[in-house]
Protein backbone atom coordinates (compact mmCIF):
# COMPACT_ATOMS: atom_id res chain seq x y z
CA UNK A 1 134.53 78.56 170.50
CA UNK A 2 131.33 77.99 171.54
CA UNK A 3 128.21 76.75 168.79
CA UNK A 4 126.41 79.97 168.18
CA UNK A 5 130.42 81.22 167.16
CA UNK A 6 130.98 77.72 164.78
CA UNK A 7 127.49 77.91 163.05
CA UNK A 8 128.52 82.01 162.19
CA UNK A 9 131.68 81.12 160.78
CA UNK A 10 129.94 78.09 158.36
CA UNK A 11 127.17 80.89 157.11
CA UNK A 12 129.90 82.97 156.70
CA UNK A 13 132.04 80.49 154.46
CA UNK A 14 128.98 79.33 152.68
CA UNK A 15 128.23 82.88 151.25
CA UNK A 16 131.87 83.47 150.74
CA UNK A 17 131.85 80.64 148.62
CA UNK A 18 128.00 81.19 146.56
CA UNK A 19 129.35 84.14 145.79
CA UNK A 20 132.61 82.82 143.86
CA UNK A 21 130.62 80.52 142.80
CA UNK A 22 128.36 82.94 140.74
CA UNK A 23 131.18 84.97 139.91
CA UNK A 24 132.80 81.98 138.40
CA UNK A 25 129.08 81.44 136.49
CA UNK A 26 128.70 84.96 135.34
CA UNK A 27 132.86 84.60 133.60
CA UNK A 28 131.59 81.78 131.55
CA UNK A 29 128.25 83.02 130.55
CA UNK A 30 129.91 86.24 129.65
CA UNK A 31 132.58 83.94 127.57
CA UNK A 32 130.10 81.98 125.72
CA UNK A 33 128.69 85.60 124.65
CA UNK A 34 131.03 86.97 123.41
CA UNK A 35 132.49 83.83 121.59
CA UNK A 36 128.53 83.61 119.82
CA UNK A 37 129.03 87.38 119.02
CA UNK A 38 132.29 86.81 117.43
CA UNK A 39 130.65 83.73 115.20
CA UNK A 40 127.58 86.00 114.04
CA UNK A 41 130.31 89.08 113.24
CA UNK A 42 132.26 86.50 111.15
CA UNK A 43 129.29 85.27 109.45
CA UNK A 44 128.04 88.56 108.84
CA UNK A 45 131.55 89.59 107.25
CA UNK A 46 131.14 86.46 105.12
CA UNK A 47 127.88 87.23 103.62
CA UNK A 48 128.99 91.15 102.83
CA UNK A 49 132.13 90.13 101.00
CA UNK A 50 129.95 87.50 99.09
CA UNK A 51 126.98 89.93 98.01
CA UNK A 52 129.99 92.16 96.93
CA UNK A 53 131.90 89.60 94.36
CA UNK A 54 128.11 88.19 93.65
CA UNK A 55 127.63 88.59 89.43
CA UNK A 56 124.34 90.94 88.92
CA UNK A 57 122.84 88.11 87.15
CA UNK A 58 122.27 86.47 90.67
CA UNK A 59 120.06 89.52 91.80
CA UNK A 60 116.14 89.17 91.28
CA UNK A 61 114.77 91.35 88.60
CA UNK A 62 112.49 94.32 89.32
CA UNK A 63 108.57 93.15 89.26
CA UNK A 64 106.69 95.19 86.73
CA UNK A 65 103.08 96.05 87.84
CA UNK A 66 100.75 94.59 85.15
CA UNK A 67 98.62 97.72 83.53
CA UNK A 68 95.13 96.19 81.96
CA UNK A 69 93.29 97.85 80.01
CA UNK A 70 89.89 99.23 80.98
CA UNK A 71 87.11 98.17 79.11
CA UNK A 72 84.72 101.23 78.24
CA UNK A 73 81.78 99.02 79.00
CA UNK A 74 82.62 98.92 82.71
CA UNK A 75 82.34 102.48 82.97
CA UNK A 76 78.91 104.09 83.68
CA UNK A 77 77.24 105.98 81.05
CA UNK A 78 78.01 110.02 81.24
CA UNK A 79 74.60 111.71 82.17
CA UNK A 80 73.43 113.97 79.92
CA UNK A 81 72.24 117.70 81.18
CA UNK A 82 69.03 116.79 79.02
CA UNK A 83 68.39 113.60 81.05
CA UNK A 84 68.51 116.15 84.51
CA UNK A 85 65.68 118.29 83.46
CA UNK A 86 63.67 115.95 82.22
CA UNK A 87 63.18 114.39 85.97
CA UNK A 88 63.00 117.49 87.75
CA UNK A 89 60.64 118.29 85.37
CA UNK A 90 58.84 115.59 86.18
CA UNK A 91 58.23 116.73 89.96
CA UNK A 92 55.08 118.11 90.59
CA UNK A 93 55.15 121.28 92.19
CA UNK A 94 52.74 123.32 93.99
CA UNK A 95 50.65 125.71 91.97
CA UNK A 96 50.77 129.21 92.54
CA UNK A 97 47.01 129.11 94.18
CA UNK A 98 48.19 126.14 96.48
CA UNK A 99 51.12 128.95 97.44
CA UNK A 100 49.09 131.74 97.96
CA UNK A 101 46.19 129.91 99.78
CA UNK A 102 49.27 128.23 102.30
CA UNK A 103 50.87 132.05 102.52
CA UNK A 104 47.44 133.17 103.52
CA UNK A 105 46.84 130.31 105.97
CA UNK A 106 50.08 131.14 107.90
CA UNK A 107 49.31 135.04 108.16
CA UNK A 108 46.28 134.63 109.24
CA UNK A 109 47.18 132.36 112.16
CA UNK A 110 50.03 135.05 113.11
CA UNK A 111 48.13 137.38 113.09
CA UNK A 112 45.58 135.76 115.53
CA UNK A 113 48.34 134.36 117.80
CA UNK A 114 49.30 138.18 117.84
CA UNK A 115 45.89 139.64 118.30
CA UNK A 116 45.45 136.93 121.77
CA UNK A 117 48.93 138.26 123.15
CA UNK A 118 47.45 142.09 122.78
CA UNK A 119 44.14 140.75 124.25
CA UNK A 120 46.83 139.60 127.59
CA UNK A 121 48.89 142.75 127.35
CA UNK A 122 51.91 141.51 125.61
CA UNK A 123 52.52 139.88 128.56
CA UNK A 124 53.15 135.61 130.13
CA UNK A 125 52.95 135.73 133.82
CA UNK A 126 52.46 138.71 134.31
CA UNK A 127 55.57 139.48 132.79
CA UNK A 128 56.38 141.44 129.10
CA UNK A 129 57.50 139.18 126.45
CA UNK A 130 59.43 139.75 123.31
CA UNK A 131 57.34 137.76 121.41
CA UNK A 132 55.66 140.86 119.35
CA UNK A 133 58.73 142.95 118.60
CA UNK A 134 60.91 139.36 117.93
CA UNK A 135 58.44 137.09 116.84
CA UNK A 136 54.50 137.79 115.86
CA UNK A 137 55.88 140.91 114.15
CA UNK A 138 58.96 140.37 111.66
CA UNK A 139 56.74 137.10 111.02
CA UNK A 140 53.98 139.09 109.81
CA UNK A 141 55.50 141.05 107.85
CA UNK A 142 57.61 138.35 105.97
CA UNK A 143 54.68 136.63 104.68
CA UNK A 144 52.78 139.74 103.94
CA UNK A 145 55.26 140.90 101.78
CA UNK A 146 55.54 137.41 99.90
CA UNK A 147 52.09 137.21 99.21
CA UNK A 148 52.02 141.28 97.86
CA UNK A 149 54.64 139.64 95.15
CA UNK A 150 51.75 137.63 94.25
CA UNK A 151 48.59 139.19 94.45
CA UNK A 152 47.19 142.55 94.97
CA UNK A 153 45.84 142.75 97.65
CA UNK A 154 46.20 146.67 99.74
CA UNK A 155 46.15 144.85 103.10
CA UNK A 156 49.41 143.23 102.71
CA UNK A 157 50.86 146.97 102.14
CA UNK A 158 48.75 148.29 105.35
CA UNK A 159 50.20 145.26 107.43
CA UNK A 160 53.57 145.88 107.11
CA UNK A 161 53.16 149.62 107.50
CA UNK A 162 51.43 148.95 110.50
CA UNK A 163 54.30 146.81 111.80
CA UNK A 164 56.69 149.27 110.77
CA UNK A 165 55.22 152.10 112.71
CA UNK A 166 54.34 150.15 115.92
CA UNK A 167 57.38 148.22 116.56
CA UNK A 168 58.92 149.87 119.39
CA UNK A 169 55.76 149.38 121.49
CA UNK A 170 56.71 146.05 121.14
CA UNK A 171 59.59 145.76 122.97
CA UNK A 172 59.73 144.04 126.46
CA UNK A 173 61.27 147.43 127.66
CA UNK A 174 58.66 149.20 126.65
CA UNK A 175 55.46 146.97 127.33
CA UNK A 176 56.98 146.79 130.97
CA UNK A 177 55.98 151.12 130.70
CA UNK A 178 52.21 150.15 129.66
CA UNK A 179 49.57 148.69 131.32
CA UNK A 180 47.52 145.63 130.37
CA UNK A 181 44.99 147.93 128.75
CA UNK A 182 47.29 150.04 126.78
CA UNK A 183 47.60 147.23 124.22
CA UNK A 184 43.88 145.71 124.52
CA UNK A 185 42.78 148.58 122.25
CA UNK A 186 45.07 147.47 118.87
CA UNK A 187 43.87 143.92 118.98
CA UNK A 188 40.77 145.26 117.36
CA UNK A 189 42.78 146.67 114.27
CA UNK A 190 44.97 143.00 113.73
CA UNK A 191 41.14 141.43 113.80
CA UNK A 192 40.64 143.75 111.19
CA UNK A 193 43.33 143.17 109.02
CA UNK A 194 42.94 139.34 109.66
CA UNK A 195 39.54 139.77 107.90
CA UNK A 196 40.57 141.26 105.31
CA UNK A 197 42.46 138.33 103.82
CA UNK A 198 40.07 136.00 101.85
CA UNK A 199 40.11 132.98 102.10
């Protein structure tokens, strides 16, 4: 037998024999398992039979929770409905001219921002807005019928009449029908109305 035949037959036996080797390993591992499984079953059996035979006396008693009493001064003191409206009372609130002069100040400047758009044909870019039938307008008439539940005044009534009937030439589909100088002429008659709110 040649070398290359000799040195094939040693690998051979050497990994015949690592591998009875670790069989041999693996028996007594799995021996010294099952004997320390056997010890903790015992031990376990042991402890069961003594909690069973154990007098009750042995067994802890139940904690009670400790209930203290709560001192009424701890607790805050109940606020009276009396003690409320005595601080809002003590807000100062706008008057009712402060209201009405604010009411008129807002109109007024709707009304011009409304009056320039007419003066441009309802229009940005050459292109019809909704900013009179969706903006200037319901705007308008909001505050003119706030201030008529303050004041009589007949322009607040003529404003939102006015709104009222010209709405729909408000639209974007219809200022897109009109020329620029189809709504030039009704700036003249939001001037007026603007004028007739004092100041």
């Amino acid at each position: 037998m040649d070398g290359i035949g000799q040195v094939f037959i040693e690998v051979i036996n050497l990994g015949v024999k690592h591998t009875f080797t670790e069989l041999a390993e693996n028996k007594r591992h799995q021996r010294e398992l099952n004997a320390i499984d056997h010890q903790l079953e015992r031990q376990e059996r042991i402890a069961l039979a003594r909690a069973g035979s154990a007098p009750t006396a042995t067994l802890p008693a139940p904690v009670q929770p400790v209930i203290r009493p709560v001192r009424s001064a701890s607790l805050p003191a109940p606020v009276s409905a009396c003690r409320i409206e005595t601080e809002v009372e003590t807000l100062e609130m706008p008057t009712t001219a402060e209201t009405i002069a604010e009411l008129k100040d807002r109109l007024r400047e709707e009304l011009y921002d409304f009056e320039r758009d007419m003066q441009k044909g309802m229009r940005i870019a050459d292109k019809p807005c909704d900013c009179g039938a969706l903006k200037h307008m319901p705007h308008i008439k909001a505050t003119s019928r706030e201030l008529m539940s303050y004041e009589k005044n007949p322009v607040y009534g003529q404003i939102v009449s006015w709104m009222d009937g010209h709405i729909q030439e408000f639209t974007p589909k219809e200022i897109a029908r009109h020329d620029i100088a189809y709504y030039q002429p009704l700036a003249p008659e939001i001037r007026n109305f603007r004028k007739q709110i004092e100041e």
